[in-house]
C-alpha atoms as a PDB file:
ATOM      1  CA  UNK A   1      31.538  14.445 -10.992  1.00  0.00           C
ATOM      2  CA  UNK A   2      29.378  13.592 -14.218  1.00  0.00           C
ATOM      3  CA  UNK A   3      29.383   9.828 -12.601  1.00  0.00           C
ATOM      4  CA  UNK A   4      27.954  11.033  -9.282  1.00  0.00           C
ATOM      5  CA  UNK A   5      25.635  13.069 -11.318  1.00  0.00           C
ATOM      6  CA  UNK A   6      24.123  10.386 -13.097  1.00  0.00           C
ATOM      7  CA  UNK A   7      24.115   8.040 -10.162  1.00  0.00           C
ATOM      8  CA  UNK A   8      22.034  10.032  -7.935  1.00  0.00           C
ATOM      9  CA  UNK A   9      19.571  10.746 -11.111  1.00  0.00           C
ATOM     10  CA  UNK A  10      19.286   7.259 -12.004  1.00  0.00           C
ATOM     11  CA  UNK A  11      18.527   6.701  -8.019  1.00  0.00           C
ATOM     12  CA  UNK A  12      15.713   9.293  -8.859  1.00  0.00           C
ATOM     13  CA  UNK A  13      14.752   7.683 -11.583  1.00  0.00           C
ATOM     14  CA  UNK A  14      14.311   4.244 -10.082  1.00  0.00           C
ATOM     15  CA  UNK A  15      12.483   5.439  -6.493  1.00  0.00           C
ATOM     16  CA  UNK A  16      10.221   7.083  -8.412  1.00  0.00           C
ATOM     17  CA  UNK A  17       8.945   4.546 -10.648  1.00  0.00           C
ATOM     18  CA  UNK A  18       8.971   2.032  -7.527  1.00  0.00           C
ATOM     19  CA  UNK A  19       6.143   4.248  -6.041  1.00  0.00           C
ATOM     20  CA  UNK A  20       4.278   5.251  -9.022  1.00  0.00           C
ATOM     21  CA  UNK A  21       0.856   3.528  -9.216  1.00  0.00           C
ATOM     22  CA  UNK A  22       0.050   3.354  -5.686  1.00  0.00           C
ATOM     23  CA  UNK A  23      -3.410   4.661  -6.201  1.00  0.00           C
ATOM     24  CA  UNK A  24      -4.892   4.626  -2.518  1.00  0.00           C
ATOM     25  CA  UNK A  25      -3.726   3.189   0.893  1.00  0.00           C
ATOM     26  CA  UNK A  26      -5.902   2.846   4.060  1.00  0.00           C
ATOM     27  CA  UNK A  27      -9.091   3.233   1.972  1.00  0.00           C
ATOM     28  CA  UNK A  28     -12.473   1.878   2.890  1.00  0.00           C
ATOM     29  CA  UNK A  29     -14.610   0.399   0.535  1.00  0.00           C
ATOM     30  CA  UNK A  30     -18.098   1.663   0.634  1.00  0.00           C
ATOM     31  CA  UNK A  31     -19.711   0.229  -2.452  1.00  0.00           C
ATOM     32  CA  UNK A  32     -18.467  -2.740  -4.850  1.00  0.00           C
ATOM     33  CA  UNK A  33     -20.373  -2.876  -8.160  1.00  0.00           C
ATOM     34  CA  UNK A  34     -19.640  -6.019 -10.762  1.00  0.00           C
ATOM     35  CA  UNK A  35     -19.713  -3.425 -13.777  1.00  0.00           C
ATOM     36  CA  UNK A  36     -19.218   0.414 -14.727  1.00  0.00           C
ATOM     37  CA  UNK A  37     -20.829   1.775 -18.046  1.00  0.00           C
ATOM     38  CA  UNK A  38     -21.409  -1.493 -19.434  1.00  0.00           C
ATOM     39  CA  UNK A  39     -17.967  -2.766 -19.621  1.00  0.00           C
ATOM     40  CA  UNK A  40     -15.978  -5.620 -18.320  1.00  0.00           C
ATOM     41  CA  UNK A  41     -14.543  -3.742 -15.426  1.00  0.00           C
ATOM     42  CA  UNK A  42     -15.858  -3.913 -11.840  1.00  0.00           C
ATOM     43  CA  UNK A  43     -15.960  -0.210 -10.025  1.00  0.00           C
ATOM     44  CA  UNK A  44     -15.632   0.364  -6.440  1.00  0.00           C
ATOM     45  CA  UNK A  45     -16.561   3.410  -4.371  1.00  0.00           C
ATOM     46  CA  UNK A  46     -13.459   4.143  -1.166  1.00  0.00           C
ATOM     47  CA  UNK A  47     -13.956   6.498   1.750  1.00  0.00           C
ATOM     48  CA  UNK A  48     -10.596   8.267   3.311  1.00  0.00           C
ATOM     49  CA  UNK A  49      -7.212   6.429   2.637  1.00  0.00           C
ATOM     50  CA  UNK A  50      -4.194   8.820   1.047  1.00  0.00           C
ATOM     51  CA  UNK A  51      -2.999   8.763  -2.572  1.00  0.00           C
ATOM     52  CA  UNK A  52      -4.774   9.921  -5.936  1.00  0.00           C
ATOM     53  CA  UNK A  53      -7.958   8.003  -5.582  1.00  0.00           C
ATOM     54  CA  UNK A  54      -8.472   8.658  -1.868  1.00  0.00           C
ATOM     55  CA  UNK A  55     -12.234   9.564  -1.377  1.00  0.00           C
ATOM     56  CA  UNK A  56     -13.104   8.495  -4.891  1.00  0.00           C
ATOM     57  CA  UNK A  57     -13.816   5.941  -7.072  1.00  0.00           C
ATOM     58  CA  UNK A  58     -11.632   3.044  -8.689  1.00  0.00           C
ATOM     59  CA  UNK A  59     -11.967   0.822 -11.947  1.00  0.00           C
ATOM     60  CA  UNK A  60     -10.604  -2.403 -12.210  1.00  0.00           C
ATOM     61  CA  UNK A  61     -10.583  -3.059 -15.969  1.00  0.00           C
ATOM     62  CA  UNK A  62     -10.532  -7.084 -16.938  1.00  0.00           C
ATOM     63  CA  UNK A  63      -8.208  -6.433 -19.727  1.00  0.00           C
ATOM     64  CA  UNK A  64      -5.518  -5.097 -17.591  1.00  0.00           C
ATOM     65  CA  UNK A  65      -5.175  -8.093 -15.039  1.00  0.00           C
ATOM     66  CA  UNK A  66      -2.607 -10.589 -15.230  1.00  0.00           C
ATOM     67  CA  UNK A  67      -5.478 -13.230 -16.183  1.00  0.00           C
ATOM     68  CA  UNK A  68      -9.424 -13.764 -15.731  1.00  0.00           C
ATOM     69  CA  UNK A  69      -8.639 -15.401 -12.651  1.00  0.00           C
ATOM     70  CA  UNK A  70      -6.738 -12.294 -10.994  1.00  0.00           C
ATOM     71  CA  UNK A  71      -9.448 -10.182 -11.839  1.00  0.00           C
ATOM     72  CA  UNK A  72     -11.921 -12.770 -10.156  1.00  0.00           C
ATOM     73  CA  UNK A  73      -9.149 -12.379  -7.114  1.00  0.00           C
ATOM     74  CA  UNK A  74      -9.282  -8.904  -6.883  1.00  0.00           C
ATOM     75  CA  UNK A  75     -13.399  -8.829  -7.079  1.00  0.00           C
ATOM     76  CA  UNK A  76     -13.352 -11.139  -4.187  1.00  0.00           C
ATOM     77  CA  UNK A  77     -11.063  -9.539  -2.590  1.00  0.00           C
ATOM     78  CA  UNK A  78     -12.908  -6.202  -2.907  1.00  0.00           C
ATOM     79  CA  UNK A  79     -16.148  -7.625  -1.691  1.00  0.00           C
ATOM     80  CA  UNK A  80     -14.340  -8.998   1.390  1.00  0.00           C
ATOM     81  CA  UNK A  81     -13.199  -5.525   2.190  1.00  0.00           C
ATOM     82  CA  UNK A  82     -16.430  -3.759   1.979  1.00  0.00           C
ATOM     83  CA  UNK A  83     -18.427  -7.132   4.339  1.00  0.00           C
ATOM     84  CA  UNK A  84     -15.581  -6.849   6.761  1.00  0.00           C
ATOM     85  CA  UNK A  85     -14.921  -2.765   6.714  1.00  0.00           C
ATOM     86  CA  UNK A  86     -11.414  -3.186   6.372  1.00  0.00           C
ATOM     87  CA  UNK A  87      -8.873  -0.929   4.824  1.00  0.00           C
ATOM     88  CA  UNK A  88      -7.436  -1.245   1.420  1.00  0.00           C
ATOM     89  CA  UNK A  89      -3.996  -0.547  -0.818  1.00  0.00           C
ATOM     90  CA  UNK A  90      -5.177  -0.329  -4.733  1.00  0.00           C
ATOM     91  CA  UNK A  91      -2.529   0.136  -7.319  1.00  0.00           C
ATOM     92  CA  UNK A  92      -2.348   0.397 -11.229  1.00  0.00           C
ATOM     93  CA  UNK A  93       1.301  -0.905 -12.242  1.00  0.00           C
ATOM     94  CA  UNK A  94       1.099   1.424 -15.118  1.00  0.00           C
ATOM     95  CA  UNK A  95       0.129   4.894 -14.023  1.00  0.00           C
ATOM     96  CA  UNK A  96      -1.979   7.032 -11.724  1.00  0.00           C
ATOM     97  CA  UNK A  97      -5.001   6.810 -13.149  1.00  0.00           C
ATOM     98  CA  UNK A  98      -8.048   5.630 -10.992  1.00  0.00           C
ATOM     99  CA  UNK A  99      -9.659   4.088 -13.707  1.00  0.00           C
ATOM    100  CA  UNK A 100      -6.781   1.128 -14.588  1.00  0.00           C
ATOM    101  CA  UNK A 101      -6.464  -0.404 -11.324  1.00  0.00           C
ATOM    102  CA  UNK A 102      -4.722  -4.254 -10.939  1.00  0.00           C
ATOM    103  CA  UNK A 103      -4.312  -5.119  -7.811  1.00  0.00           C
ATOM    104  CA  UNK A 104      -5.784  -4.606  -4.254  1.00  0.00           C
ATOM    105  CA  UNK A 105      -4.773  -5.878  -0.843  1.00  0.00           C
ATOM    106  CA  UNK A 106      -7.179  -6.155   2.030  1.00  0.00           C
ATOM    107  CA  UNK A 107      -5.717  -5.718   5.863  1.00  0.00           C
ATOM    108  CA  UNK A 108      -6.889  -4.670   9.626  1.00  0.00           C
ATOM    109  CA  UNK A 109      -5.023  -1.946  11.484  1.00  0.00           C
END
């Protein structure tokens, strides 16, 4: 019994830190700025999409990217989304938090 019991919690355990961090999905960029409050982030503005950030506003700080050239990546990748209108998935690997995001992915319906 105690086995089973910690089984199915460590299952728990494990889902839930596979989803944490998804910060928006389905999201449309509306505005991409190359700074927020003088710091070496860039900020982006999203309309709709579900998750934590949906209808809000994201911060992609430089010194949590895997490298300079990630967060170059992701900036391009933003300001392809908001040219093209499509829909975005932003995630933070570490938490929920809106303002900590690493990684975006740009796709049509």
């Amino acid at each position: 019994m105690l086995t089973k019991t910690l089984a199915i919690s460590g299952l728990f355990i494990f889902s839930s830190v596979a989803f944490a961090g998804e910060l928006v999905k389905g999201a449309t960029i509306l505005e991409v700025a190359s700074s927020a409050s003088n710091e070496d982030v860039f900020y982006i503005r999203l309309s709709g999409g579900t998750g934590p950030c949906a209808n809000s506003s994201v911060i992609f700080p430089a010194a949590k990217s895997q490298s300079k050239d990630s967060h170059n990546q992701a900036f391009s990748i933003a300001l392809a989304a908001v040219t093209s209108a499509r829909k975005v998935r932003i995630h933070n690997y570490e938490n929920d938090s809106c303002y900590g995001a690493n990684f975006i992915s740009i796709y049509s319906k």
